[in-house]
Protein backbone atom coordinates (compact mmCIF):
# COMPACT_ATOMS: atom_id res chain seq x y z
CA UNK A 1 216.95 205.71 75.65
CA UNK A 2 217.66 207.55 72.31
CA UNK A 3 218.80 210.76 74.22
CA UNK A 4 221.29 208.74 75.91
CA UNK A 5 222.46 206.94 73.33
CA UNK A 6 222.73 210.61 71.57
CA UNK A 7 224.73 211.90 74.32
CA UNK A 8 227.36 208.97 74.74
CA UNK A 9 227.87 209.52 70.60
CA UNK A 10 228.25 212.92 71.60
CA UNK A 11 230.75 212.12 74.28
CA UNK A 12 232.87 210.00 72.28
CA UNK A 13 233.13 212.24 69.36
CA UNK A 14 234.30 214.86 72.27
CA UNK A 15 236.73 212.53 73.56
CA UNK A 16 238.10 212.01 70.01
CA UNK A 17 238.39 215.47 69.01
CA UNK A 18 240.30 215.99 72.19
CA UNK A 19 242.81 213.25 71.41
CA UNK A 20 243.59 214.91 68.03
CA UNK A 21 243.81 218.09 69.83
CA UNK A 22 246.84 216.36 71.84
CA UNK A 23 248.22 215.16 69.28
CA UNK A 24 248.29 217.90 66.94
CA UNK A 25 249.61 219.73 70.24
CA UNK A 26 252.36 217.26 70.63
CA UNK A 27 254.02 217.40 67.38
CA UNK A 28 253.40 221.30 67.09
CA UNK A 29 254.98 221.43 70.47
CA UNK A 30 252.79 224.37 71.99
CA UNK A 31 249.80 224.57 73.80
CA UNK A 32 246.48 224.94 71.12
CA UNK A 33 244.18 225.46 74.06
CA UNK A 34 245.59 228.03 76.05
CA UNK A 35 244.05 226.43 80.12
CA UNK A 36 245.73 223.03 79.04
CA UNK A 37 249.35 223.45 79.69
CA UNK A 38 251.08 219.95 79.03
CA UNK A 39 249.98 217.29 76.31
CA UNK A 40 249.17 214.54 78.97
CA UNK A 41 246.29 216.95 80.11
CA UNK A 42 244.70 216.32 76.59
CA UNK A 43 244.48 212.85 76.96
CA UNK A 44 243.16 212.91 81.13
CA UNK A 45 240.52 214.68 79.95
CA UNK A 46 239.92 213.01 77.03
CA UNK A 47 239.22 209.56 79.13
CA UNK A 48 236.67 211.26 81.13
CA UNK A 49 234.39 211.59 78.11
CA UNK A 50 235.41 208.32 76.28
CA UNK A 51 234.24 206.22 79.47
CA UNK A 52 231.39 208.38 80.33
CA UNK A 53 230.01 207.35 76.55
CA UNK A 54 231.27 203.52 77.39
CA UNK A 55 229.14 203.63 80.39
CA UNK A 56 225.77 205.38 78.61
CA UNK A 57 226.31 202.67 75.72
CA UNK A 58 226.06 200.11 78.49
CA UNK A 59 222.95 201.72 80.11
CA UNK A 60 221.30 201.58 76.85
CA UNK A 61 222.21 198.19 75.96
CA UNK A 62 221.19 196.72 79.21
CA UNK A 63 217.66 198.67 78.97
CA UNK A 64 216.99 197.42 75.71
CA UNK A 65 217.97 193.74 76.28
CA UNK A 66 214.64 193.76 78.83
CA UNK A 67 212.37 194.93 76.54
């Protein structure tokens, strides 16, 4: 259960780092990372990572609540 509570930390900071890259894109007003086109993308892609980490810290709290 550590490894997946390791990789939904690792997700979330992902997901975070992502946000800040659409940010930082907004107010600069051009693209940072050249595939990603429009700002919105940032943040679509962004929630894929932030609720695959939701759902592995809910895995790991339900496995640990039967022990």
């Amino acid at each position: 259960m550590k490894t997946l509570n390791v990789i939904g930390w690792t997700s979330a900071g992902i997901g975070a780092i992502i946000i800040l890259l659409g940010v930082i894109s907004g107010l600069m007003g051009n693209s940072i990372l050249p595939s990603i086109n429009h700002v919105v993308n940032y943040f679509h892609i962004a929630n894929s990572f932030l609720l695959l980490a939701v759902a592995l810290f809910i895995v790991v709290n339900r496995c640990e609540c039967k022990k």
